[in-house]
Protein backbone atom coordinates (compact mmCIF):
# COMPACT_ATOMS: atom_id res chain seq x y z
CA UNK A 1 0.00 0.00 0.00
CA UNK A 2 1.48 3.62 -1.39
CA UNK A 3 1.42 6.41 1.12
CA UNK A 4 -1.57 8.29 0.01
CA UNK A 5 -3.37 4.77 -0.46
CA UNK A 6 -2.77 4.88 3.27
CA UNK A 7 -3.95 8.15 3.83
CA UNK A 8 -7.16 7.31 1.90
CA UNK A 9 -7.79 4.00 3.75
CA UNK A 10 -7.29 6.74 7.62
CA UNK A 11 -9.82 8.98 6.05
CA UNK A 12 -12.13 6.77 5.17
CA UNK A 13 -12.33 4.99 8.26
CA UNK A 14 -12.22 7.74 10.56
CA UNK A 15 -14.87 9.94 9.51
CA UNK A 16 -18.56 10.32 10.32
CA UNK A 17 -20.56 9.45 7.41
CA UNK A 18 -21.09 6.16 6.08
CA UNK A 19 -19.08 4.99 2.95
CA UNK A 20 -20.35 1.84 0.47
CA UNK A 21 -18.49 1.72 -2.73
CA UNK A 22 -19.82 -0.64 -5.37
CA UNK A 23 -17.81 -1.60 -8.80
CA UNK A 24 -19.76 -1.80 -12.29
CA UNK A 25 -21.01 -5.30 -11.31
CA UNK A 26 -23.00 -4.04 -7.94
CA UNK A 27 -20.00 -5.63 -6.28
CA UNK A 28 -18.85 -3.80 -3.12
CA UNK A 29 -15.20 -3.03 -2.97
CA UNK A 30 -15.06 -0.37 -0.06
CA UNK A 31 -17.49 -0.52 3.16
CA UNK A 32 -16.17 1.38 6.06
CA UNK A 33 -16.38 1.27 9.85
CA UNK A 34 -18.92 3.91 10.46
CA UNK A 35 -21.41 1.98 7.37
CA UNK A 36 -20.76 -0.84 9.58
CA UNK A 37 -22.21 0.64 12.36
CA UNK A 38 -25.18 2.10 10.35
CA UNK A 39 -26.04 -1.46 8.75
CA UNK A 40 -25.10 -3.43 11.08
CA UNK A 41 -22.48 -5.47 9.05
CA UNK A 42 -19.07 -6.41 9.63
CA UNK A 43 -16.92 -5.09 6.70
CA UNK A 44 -15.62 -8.81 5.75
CA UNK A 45 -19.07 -9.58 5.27
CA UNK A 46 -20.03 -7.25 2.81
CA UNK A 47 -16.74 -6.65 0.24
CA UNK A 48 -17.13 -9.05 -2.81
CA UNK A 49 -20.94 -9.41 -2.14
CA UNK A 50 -23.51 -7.65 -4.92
CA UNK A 51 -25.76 -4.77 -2.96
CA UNK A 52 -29.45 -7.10 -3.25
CA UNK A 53 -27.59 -9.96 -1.69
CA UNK A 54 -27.61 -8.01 1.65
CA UNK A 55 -30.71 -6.13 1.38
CA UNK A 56 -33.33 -8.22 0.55
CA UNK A 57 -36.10 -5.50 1.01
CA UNK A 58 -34.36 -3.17 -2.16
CA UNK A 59 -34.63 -4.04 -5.81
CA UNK A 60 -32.67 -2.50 -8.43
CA UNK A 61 -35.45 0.66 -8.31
CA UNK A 62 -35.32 1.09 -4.53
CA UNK A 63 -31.81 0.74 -4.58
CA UNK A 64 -29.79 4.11 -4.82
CA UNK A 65 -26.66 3.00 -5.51
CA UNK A 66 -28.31 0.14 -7.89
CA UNK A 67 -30.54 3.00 -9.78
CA UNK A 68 -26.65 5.34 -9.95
CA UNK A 69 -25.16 2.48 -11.57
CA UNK A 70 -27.49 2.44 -14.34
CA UNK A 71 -28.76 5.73 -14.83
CA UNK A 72 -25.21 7.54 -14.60
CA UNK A 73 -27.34 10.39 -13.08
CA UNK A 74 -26.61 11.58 -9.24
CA UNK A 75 -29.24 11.10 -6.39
CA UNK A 76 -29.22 13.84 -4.04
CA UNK A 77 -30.24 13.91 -0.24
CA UNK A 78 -32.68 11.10 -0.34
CA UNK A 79 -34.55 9.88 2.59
CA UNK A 80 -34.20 5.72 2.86
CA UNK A 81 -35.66 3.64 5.32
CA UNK A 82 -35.13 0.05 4.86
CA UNK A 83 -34.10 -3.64 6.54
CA UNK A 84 -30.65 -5.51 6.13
CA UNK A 85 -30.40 -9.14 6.07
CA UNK A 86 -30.25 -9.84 9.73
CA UNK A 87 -33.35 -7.85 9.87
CA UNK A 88 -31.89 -4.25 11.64
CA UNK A 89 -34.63 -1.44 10.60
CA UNK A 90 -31.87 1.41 9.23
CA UNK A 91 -32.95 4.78 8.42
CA UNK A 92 -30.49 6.91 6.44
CA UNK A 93 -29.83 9.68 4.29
CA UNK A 94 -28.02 9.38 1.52
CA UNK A 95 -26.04 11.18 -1.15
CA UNK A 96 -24.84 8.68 -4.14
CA UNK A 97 -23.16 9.96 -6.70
CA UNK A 98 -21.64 7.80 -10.18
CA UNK A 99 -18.10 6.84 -10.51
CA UNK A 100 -17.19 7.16 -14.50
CA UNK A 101 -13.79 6.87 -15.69
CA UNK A 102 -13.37 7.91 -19.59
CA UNK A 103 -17.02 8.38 -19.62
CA UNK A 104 -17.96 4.99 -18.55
CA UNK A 105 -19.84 3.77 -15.17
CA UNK A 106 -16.95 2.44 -13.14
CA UNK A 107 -18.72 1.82 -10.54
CA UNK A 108 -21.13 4.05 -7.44
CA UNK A 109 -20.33 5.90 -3.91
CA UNK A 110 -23.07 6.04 -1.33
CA UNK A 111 -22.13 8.84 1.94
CA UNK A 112 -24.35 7.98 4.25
CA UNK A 113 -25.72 9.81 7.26
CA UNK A 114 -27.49 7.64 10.27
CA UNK A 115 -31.00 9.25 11.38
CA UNK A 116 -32.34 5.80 12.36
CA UNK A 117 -32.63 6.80 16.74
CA UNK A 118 -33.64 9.81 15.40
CA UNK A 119 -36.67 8.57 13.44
CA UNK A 120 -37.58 6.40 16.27
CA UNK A 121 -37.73 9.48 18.41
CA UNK A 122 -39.80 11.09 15.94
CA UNK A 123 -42.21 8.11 15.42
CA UNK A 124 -42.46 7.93 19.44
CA UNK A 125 -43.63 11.52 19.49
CA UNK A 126 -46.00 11.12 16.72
CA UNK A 127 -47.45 8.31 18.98
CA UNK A 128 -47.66 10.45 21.44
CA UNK A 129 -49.18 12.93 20.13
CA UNK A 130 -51.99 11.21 18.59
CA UNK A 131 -54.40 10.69 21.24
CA UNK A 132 -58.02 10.95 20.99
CA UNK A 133 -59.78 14.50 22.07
CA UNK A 134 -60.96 13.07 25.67
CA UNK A 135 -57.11 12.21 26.54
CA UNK A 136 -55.49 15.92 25.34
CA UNK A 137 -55.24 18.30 28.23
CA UNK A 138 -53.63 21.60 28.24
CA UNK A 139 -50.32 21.84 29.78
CA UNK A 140 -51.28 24.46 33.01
CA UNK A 141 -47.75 25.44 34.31
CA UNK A 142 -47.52 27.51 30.96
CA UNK A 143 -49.71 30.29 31.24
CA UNK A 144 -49.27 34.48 31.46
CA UNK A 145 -49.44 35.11 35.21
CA UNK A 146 -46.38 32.37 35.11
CA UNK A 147 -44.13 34.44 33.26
CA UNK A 148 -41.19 35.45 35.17
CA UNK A 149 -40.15 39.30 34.11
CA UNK A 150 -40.75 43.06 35.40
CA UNK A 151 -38.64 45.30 32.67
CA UNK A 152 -41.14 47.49 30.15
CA UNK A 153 -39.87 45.93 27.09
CA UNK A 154 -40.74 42.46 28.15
CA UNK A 155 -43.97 43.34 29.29
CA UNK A 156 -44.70 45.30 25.92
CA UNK A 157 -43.50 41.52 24.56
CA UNK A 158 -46.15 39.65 26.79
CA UNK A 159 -48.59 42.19 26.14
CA UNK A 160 -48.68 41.36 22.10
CA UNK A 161 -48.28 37.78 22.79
CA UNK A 162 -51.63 38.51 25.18
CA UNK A 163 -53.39 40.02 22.15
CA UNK A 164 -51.94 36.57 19.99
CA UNK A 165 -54.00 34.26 22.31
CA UNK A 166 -57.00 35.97 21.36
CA UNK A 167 -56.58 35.92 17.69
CA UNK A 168 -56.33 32.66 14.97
CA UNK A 169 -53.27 34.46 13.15
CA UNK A 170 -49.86 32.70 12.40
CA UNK A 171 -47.16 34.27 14.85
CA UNK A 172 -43.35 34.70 14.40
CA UNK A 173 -41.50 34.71 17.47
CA UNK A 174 -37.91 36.10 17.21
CA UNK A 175 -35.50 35.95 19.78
CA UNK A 176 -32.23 34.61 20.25
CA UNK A 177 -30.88 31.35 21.43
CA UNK A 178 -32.54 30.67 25.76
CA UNK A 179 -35.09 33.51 25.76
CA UNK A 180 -38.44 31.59 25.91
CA UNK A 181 -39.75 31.47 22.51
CA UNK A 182 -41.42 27.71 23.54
CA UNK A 183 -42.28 29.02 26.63
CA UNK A 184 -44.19 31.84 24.99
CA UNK A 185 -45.66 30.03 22.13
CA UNK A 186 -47.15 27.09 25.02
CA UNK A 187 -48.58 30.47 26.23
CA UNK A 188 -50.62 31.64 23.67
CA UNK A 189 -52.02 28.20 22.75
CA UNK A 190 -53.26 27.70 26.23
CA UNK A 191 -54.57 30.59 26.61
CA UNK A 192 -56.34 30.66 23.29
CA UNK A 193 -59.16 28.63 21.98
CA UNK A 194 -57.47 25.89 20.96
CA UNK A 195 -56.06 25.34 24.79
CA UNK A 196 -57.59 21.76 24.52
CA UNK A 197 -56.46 20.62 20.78
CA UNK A 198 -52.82 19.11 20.36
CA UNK A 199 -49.88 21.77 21.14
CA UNK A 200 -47.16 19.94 18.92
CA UNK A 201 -43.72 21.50 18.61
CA UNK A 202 -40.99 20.64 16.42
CA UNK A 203 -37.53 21.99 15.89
CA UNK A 204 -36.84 22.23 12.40
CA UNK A 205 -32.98 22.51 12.45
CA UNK A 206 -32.52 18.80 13.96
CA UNK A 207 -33.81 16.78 10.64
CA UNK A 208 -32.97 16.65 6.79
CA UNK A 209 -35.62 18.01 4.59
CA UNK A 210 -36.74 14.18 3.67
CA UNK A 211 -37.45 13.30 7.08
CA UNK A 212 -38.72 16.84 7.67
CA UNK A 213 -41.03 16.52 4.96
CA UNK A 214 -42.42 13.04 5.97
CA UNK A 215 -42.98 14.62 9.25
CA UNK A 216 -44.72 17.21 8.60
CA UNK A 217 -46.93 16.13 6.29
CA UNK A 218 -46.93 12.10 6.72
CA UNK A 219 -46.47 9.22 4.37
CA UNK A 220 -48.17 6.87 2.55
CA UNK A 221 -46.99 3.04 1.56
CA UNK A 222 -44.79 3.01 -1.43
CA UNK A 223 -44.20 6.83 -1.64
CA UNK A 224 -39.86 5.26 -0.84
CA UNK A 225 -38.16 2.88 0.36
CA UNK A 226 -39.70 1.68 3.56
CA UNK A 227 -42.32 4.27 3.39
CA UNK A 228 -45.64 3.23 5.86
CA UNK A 229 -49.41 5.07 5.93
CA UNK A 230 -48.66 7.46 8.65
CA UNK A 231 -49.74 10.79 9.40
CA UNK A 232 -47.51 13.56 9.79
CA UNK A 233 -47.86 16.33 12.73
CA UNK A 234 -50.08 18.98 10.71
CA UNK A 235 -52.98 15.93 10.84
CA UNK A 236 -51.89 14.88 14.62
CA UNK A 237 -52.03 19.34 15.40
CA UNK A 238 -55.41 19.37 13.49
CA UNK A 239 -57.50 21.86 15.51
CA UNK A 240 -54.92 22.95 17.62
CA UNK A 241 -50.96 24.25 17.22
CA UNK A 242 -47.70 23.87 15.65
CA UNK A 243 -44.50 25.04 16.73
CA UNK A 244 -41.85 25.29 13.96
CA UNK A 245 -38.87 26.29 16.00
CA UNK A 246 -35.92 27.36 13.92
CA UNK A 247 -37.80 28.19 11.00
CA UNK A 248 -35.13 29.26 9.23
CA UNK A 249 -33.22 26.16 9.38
CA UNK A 250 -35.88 24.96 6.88
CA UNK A 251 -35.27 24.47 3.12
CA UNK A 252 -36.46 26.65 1.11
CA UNK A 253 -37.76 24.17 -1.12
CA UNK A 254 -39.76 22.67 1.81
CA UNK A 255 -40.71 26.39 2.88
CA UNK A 256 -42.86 26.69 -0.39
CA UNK A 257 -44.82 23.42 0.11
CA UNK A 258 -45.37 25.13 3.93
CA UNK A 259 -46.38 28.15 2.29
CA UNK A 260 -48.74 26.25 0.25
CA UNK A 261 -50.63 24.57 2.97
CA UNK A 262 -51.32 28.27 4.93
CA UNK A 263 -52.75 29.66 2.05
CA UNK A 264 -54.60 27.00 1.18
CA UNK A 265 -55.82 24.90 4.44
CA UNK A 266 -54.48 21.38 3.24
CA UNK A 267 -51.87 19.16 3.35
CA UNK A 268 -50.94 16.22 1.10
CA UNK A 269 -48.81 13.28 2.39
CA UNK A 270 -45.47 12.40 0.38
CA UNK A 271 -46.59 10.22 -2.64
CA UNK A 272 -49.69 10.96 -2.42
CA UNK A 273 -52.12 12.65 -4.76
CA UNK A 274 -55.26 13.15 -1.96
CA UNK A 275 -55.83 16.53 -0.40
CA UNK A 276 -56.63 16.33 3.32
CA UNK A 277 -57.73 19.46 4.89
CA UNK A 278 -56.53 20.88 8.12
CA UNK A 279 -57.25 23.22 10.98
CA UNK A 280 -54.00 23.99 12.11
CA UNK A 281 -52.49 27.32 14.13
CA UNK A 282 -48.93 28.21 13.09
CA UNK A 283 -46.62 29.76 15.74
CA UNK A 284 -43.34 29.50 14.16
CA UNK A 285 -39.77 30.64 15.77
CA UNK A 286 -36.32 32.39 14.84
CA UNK A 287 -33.07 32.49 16.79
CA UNK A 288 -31.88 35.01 13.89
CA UNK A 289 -33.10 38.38 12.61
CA UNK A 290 -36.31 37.71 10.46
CA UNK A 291 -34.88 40.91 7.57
CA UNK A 292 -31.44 39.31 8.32
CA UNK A 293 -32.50 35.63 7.31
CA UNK A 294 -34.05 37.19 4.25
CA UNK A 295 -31.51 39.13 3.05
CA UNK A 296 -29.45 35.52 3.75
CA UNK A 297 -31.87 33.50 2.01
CA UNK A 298 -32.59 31.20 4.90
CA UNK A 299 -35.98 32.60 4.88
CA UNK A 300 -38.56 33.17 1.76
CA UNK A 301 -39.94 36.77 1.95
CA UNK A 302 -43.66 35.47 0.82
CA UNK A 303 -43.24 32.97 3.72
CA UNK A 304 -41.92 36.29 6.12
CA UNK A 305 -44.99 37.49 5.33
CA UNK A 306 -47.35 35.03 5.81
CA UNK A 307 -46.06 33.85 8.99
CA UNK A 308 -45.63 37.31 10.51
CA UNK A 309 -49.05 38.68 10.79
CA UNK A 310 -48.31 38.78 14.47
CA UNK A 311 -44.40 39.84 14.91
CA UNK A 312 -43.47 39.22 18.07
CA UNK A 313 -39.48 39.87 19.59
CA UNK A 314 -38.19 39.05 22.33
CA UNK A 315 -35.41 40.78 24.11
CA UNK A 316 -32.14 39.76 25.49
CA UNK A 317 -31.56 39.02 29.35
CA UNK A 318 -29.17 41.49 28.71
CA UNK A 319 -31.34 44.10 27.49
CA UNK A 320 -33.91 43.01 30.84
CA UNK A 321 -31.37 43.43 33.78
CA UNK A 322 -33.72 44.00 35.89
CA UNK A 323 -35.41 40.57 35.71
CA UNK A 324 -32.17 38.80 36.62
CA UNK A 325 -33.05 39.24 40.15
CA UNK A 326 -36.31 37.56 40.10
CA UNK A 327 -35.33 34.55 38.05
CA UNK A 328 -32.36 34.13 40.31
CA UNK A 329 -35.39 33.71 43.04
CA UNK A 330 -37.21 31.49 41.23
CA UNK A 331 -34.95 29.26 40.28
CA UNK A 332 -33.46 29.03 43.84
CA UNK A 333 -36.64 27.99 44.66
CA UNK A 334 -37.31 25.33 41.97
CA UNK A 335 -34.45 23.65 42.97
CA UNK A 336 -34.78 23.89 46.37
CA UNK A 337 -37.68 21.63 45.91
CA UNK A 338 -35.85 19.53 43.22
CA UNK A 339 -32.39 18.81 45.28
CA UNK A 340 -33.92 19.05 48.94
CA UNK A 341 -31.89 22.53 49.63
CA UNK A 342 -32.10 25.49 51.88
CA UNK A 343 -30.94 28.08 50.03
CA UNK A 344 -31.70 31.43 50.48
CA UNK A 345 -30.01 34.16 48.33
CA UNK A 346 -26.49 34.66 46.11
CA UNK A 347 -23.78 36.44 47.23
CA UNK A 348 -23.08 39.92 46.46
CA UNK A 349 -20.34 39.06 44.59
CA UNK A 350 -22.40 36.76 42.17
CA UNK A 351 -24.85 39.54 41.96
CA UNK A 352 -22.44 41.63 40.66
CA UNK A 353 -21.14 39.17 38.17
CA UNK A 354 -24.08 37.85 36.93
CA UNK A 355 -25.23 41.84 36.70
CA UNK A 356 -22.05 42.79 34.61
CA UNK A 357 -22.45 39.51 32.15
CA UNK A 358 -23.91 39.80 28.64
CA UNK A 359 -25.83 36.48 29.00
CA UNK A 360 -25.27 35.26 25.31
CA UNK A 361 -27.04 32.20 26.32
CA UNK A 362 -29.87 34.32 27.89
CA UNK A 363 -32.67 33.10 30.27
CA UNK A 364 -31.47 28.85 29.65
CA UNK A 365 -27.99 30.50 30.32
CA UNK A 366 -28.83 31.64 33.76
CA UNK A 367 -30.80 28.84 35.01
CA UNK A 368 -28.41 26.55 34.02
CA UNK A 369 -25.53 28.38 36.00
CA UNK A 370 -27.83 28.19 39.42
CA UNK A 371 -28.68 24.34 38.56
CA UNK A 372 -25.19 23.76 38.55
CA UNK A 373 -24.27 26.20 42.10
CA UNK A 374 -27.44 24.67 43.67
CA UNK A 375 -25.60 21.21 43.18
CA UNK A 376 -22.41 22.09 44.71
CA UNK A 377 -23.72 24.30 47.94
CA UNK A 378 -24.27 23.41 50.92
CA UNK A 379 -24.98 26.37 53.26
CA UNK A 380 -27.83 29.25 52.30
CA UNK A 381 -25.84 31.39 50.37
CA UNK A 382 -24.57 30.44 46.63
CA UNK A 383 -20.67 31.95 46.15
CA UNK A 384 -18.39 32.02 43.48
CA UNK A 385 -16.54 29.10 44.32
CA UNK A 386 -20.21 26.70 44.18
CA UNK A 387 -20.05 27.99 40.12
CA UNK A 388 -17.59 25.59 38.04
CA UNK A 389 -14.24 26.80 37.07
CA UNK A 390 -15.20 27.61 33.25
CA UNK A 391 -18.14 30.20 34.76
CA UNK A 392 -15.55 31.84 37.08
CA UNK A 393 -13.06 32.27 33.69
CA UNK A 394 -15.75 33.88 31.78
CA UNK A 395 -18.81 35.66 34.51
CA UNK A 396 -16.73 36.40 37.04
CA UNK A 397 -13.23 37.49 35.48
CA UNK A 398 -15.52 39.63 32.82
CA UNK A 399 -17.03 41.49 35.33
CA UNK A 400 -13.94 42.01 37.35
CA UNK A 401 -12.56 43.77 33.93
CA UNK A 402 -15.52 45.93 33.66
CA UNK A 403 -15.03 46.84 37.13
CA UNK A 404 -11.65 47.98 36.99
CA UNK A 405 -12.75 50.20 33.75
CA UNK A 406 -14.87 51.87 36.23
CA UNK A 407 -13.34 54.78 38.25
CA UNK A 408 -15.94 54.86 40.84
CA UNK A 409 -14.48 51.16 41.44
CA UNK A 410 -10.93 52.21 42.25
CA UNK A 411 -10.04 51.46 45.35
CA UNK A 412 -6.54 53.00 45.88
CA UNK A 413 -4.83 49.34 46.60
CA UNK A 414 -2.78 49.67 44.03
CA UNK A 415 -0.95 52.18 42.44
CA UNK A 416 -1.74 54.52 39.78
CA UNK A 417 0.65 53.02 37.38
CA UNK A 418 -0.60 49.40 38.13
CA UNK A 419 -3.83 50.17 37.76
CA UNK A 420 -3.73 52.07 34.08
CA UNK A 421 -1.46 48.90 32.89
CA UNK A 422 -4.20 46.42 33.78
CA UNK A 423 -6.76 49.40 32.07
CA UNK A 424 -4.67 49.41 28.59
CA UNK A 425 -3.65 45.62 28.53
CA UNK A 426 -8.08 45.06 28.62
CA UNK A 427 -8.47 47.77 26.22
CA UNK A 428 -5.80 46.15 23.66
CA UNK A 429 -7.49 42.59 24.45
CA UNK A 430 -10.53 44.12 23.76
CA UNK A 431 -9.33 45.57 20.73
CA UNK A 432 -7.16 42.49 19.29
CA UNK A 433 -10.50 40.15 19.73
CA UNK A 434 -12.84 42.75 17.83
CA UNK A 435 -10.00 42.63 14.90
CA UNK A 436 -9.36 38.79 14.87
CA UNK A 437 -6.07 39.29 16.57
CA UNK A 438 -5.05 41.36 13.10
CA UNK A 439 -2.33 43.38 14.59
CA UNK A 440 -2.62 45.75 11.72
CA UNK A 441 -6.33 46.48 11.77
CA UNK A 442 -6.01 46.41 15.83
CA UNK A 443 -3.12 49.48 16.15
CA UNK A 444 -5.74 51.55 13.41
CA UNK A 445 -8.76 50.90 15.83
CA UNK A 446 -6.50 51.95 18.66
CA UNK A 447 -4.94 54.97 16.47
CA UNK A 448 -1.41 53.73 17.54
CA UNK A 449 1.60 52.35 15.35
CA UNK A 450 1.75 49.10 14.63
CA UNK A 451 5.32 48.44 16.01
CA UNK A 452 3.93 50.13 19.14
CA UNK A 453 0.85 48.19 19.30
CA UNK A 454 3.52 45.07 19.06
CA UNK A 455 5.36 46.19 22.10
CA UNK A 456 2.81 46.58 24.37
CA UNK A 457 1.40 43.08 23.24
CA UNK A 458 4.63 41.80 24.13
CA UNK A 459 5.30 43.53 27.12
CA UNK A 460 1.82 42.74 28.62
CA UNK A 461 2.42 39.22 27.79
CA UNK A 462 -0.90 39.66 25.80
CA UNK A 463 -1.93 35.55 24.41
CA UNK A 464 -2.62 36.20 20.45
């Protein structure tokens, strides 16, 4: 074996996706470890063997790589579902593309990525969700008065979402990643009049836009490969609400059959001709910028439209400060109950932290960080050193820096000198990071030279 044979053989093994290789006879000639794990084969069972010898539920139109070999024409993302020879249900998605060497079929590559556990999640909740009327009950912990907050702009937020419960309108819910968009959405369907109809929710960024589809919209025998009658979450929300969190993690492809089926109230299963009518409430949620997305192309503007007859955004934790306080109070108490604690209050010094902190994780940020304290204390007060070493590096040392950029905050213990150093060694951090540690555009953002700039980075001992 030549060296780049070798480095070939380390690739293939050591990535991700699954890799089947078949020659101009079906025959397979590469299989590697993580296709093993997918199919449930051992790799010296498989090379040699024809593709229909192992899976005796394709035929040479099911098969992919079978239907590549003939037609010479790629197959992209394609949803599969089928069963290998020891009978292991495999659900994949797979990209196979022709191998031709001086214009003839040499031979076919499948990459295949595993969705199987996440199909059976997805079948489990589409169990779950179809119950009959008598057995759906609204969930009662979400509801208005349960809404933790105090600061105007998030009441203005819960205000329109207020109005929202009393109107049949879709809603677009922007906010980024740990504000509450779920928690909000739950809101408005229970307190609207579909409180007692199906609240299904589905995050739109965790599945490929074949599985998405099937989803959404259900299946019917035949329509692929392993393809059941099943009905997707629009019939199982029928009469009540869907969440489509993430909506611009959606395809756009697949955002034009959605915007079909608001405009026109129906739904039709993949492979299947028959429109079914539905009765379904869209909420649907973005972690990014609705104009942004659009400008981006991760959102369709007709769709923008559609969905945002009701716009609702919600703000930051770090545009809400003053709510900090009160979820700090109510998740002490949450888990007081959950890990049998006495607790009381945080520390001033935490306060202070967690007052200075930007909270890019938000609301889910926050609670996490007390979870995590509330495990580790064991008196009534939570202090710095109950927070895990990681929190301390980024909460606590952040808002000692913003402290020491504050002159009410000097406290004489040092001197003058020592205290400007540490002042210009966080303003050149500061600087370095906005720039991408470019020296160059750094020392123009700081209006000093760039040799000068270099100095101080090296006599700060500044990391680049």
């Amino acid at each position: 074996m030549d060296f780049y044979s070798k480095i070939l053989e380390i690739l293939i093994n050591n990535i991700d996706e699954g890799i089947h290789v078949i020659d101009s006879e079906g025959k397979t000639i590469i299989y590697n470890k993580a296709m093993e794990a997918l199919e449930g084969f051992d790799g010296s069972e498989v090379i040699g063997k024809k593709i229909l010898e192992l899976f005796p539920s394709l035929n040479e139109n099911t098969s992919t790589l079978c239907n590549v070999l003939k037609s010479g024409e790629p197959i992209g993302e394609r949803y599969q579902s089928y069963v290998n020879k020891k009978g292991h249900n495999i659900t994949a998605v797979n990209i196979t593309l022709p191998i031709k060497l001086d214009d003839e079929i040499a031979g076919a590559i499948e990459i295949s990525k595993d969705f199987t556990k996440v199909k059976e999640l997805y079948d489990r909740i589409i169990h779950l969700t179809g119950k009959s009327k008598s057995e759906i009950k609204s969930d009662k912990k979400y509801n208005f008065d349960s809404i933790t907050g105090c600061s105007p702009k998030f009441l203005k937020c819960v205000e329109m979402a207020k109005k929202a419960a009393a109107s049949s309108s879709t809603v677009l819910i922007y906010g980024e990643t740990g504000t509450g968009k779920e928690v909000l959405s739950r809101c408005i369907h229970n307190e609207s009049e579909r409180a007692l109809k199906p609240f299904v929710a589905l995050n739109c960024a965790a599945l490929p836009e074949g599985l998405l589809e099937s989803i959404l919209f259900g299946t019917i025998k035949g329509s692929f490969t392993g393809a059941v009658d099943r009905i997707g979450l629009f019939e199982q929300a029928n009469g009540g609400t869907l969440l489509l969190d993430e909506i611009n993690s959606m395809s756009i492809a697949l955002q034009a059959k959605l915007l079909r089926v608001l405009q026109e109230g129906y739904i039709r299963r993949v492979g299947d001709v028959k429109d079914i009518p539905v009765d379904v409430r869209i909420i649907a949620t973005t972690n990014e910028d609705p104009y942004t997305a659009i400008i981006k192309g991760s959102i369709r503007k007709d769709l923008y439209y559609r969905l945002s007859v009701i716009n609702i955004a919600i703000p930051s934790l770090r545009d809400r400060k003053e709510d900090i306080p009160l979820f700090i109070k109510d998740f002490i108490k949450k888990y007081n109950n959950q890990l049998s604690k006495d607790v009381w209050d945080i520390s001033k010094e935490v306060y202070d932290a967690f007052m200075s902190y930007d909270w890019p994780g938000n609301v889910r940020e926050l609670k996490n960080y007390i979870e995590g304290a509330m495990n580790m204390v064991s008196g009534h007060i939570l202090q710095k050193e109950h927070f895990t070493p990681q929190i301390q590096d980024t909460v606590f040392i952040k808002s000692k820096d913003q402290d020491m950029l504050n002159i009410n905050n000097y406290s004489f213990s040092s001197s003058l000198d020592e205290y400007m150093d540490e002042v210009e060694k966080k303003i050149i951090k500061e600087a370095l990071k906005k720039c991408g540690n470019n020296i160059s555009k750094a020392s123009k953002l700081l209006k000093i030279k760039r040799q000068t700039l270099q100095q101080k980075i090296k006599r700060y001992n500044i990391n680049m």
